[in-house]
Protein backbone atom coordinates (compact mmCIF):
# COMPACT_ATOMS: atom_id res chain seq x y z
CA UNK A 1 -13.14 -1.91 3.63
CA UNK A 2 -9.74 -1.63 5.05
CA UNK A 3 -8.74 2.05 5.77
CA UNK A 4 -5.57 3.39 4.35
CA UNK A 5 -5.04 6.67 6.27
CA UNK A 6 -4.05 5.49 9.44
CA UNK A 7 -0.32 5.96 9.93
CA UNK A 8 1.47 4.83 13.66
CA UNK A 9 5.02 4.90 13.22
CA UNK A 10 6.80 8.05 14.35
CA UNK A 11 7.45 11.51 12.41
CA UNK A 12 10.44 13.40 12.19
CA UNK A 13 11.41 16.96 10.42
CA UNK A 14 11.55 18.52 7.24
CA UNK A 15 13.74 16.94 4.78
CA UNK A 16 15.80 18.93 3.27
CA UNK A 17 16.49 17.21 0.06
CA UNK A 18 16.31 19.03 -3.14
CA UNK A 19 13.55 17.70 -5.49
CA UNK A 20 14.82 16.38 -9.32
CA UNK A 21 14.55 18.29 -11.97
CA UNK A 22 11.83 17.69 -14.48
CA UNK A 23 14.19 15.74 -16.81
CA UNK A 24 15.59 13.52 -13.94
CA UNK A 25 11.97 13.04 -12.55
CA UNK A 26 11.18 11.55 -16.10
CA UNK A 27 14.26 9.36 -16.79
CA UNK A 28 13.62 7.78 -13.26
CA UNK A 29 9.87 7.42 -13.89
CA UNK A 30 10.70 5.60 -17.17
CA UNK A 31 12.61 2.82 -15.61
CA UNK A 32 10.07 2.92 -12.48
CA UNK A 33 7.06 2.41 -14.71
CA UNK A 34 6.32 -1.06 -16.11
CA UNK A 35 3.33 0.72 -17.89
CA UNK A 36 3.72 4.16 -20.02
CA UNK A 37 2.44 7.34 -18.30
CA UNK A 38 -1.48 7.88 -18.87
CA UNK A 39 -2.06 3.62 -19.16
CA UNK A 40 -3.75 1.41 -16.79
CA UNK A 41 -1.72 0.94 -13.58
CA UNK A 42 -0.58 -2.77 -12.57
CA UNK A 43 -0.14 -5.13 -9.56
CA UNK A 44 3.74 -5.02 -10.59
CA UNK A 45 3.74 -1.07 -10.62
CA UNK A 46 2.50 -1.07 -7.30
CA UNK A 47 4.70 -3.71 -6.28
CA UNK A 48 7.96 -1.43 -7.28
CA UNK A 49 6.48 1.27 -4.93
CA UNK A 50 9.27 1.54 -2.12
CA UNK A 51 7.84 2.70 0.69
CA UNK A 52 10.56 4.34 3.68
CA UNK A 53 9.90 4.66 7.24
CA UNK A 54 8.27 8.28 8.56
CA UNK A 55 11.80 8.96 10.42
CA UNK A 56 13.83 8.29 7.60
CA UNK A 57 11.06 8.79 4.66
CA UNK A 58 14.02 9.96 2.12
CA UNK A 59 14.68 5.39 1.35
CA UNK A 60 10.90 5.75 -0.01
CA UNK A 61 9.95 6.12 -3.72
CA UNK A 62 9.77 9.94 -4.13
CA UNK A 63 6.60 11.72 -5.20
CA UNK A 64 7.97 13.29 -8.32
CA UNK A 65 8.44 9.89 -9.76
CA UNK A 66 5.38 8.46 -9.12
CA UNK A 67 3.59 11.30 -10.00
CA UNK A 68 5.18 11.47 -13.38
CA UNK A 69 4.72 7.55 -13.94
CA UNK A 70 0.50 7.34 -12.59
CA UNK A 71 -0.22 10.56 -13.86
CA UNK A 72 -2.70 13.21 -12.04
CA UNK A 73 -4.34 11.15 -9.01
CA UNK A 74 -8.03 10.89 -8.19
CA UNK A 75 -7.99 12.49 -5.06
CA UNK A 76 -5.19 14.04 -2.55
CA UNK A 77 -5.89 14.07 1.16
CA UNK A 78 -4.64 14.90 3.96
CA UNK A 79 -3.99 12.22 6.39
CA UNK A 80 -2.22 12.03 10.01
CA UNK A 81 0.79 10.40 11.39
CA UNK A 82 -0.23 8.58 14.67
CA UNK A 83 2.08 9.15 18.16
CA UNK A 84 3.72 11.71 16.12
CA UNK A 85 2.86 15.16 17.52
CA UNK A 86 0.32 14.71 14.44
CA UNK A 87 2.39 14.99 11.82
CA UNK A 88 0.73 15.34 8.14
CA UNK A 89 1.26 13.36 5.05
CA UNK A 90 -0.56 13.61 1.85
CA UNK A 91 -2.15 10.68 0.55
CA UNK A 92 -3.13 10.24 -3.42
CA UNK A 93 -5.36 7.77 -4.85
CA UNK A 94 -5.51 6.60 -8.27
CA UNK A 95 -8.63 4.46 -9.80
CA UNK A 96 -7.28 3.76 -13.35
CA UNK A 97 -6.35 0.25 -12.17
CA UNK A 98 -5.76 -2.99 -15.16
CA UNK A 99 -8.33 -5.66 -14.02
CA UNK A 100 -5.60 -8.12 -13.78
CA UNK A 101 -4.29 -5.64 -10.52
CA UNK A 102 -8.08 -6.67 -8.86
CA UNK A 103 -8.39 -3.68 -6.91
CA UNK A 104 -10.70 -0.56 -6.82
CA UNK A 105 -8.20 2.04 -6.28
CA UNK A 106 -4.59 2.36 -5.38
CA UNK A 107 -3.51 4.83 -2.39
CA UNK A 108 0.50 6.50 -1.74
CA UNK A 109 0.98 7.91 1.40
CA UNK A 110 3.85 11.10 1.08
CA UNK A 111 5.76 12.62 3.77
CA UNK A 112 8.43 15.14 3.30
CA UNK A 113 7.65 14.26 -1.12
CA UNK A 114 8.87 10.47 -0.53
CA UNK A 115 6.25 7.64 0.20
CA UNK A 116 6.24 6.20 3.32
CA UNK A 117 2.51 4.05 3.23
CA UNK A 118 0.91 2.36 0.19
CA UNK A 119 -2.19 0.20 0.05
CA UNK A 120 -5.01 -0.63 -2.39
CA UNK A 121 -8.69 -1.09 -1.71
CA UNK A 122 -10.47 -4.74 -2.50
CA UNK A 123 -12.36 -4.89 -5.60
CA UNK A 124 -16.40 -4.80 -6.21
CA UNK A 125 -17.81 -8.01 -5.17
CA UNK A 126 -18.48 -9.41 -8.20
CA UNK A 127 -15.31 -9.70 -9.02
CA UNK A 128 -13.43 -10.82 -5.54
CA UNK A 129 -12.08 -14.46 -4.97
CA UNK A 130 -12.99 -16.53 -1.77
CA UNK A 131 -10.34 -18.11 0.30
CA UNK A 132 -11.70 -21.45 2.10
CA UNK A 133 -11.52 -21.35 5.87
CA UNK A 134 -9.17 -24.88 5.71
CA UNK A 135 -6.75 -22.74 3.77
CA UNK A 136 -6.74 -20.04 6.03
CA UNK A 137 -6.58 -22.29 8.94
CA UNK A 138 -3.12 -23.06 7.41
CA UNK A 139 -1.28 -19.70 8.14
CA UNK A 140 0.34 -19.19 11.64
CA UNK A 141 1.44 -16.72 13.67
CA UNK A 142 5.17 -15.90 12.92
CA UNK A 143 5.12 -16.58 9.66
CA UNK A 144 6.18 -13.97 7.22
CA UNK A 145 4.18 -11.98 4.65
CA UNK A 146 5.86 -13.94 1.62
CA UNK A 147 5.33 -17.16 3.30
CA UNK A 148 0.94 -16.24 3.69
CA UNK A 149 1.17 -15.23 0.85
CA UNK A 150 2.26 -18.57 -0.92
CA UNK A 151 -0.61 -20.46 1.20
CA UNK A 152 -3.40 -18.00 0.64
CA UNK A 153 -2.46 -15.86 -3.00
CA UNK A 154 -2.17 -12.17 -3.12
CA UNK A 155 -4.62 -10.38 -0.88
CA UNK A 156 -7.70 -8.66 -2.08
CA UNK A 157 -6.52 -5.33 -0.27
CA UNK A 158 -3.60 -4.26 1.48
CA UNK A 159 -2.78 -1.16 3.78
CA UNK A 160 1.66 -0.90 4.62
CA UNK A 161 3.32 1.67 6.45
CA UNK A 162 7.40 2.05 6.78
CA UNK A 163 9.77 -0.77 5.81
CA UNK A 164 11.44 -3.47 7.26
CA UNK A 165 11.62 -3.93 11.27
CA UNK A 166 9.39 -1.58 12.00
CA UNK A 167 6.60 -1.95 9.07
CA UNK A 168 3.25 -2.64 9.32
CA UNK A 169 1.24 -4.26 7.19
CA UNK A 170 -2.43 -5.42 7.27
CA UNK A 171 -4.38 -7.13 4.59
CA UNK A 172 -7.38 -8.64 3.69
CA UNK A 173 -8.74 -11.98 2.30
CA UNK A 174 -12.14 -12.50 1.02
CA UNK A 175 -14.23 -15.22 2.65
CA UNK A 176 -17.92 -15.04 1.53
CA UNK A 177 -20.02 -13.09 -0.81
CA UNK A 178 -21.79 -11.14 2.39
CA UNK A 179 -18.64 -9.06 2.80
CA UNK A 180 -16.97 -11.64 5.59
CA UNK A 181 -13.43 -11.68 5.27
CA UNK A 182 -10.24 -12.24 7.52
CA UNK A 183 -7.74 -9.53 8.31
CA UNK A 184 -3.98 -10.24 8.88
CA UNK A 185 -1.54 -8.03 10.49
CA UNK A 186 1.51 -8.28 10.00
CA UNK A 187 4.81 -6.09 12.19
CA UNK A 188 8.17 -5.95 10.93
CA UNK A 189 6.90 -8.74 8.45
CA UNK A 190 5.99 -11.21 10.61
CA UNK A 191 2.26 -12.19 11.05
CA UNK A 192 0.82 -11.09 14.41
CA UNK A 193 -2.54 -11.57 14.64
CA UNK A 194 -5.93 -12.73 12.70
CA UNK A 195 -9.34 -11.50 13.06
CA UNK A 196 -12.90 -11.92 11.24
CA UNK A 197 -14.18 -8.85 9.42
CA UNK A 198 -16.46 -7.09 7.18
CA UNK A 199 -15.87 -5.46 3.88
CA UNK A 200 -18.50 -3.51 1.53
């Protein structure tokens, strides 16, 4: 299973950005939300997740808002920031997932109340699709997220940290019903390596 709380871009300080008040965090949430508050969350409500880098973590999707849109999370960790003087950030997870999203449970990473990670965790077995090894043989290094994503279809689970240049990204993509799957990784959205792996 991939793992969600590793973070390894650099930290900085506080922020000292005042937090909406409740009526603001509710009008934003409303346009944020394809879904209403309380309903199953979807693949396009993650996909509207923006997620900022940890030294600027302000351009991310703030916590209010996606707290008021998903509703009460699952569980709230703490998690660290790698090569950061270990810098915290609080990560939710939410399991009230629509079927359609094909996912187990859905994971925001927070620093300084503004998300700078998201990822979601592959689905039970039964209900995972297999990617052929000729169509994986078809994605190359250098090519960009959207472009492996064309060849191959959404990814069964997903793990991103920070935006643009200096993202990273790694997902995964079913390949037998034993758990065997491939595992892309992806910097500053462009595919840098592919290795075989396991997932329960």
């Amino acid at each position: 299973m991939i793992l969600l709380t590793t973070m390894s871009l650099a930290a900085c300080g506080h922020s000292s950005e005042k937090t909406p008040n409740k009526s603001q965090s509710q009008k934003t949430a409303q346009s944020f939300r394809v879904s209403s508050n309380g309903s199953a969350i979807g693949r396009a409500d993650y996909n509207r997740i923006e997620t900022g880098n940890v030294t600027s973590p302000k351009t991310g999707t703030s916590k209010n808002v996606i707290l008021t849109s998903f509703g009460k999370p699952n569980s709230k960790s703490r998690v660290t920031v790698n090569n950061s003087g270990k810098k915290a950030a609080i990560q939710y997870s939410w399991t009230n997932l629509k079927t359609s999203f094909k996912a187990s449970a859905l994971t925001v990473e927070f620093l300084n109340d503004h998300a700078i990670g998201k990822g979601y965790i592959e689905a039970s077995i039964k209900n995972r699709r297999y990617i052929s090894k000729n169509r994986l043989n078809n994605v190359q290094k250098g090519e960009t997220y959207t472009q492996v994503v064309k060849t191959l279809g959404v990814p069964d689970a997903e793990s991103l940290t920070g935006h643009g240049n200096v993202s990273a990204r790694n997902v995964t993509y079913a390949t037998g019903k034993n758990g065997r799957a491939l595992s892309l990784m992806f910097a500053g959205d462009k595919l840098t390596s592919k290795m075989q792996t396991v997932v329960k």
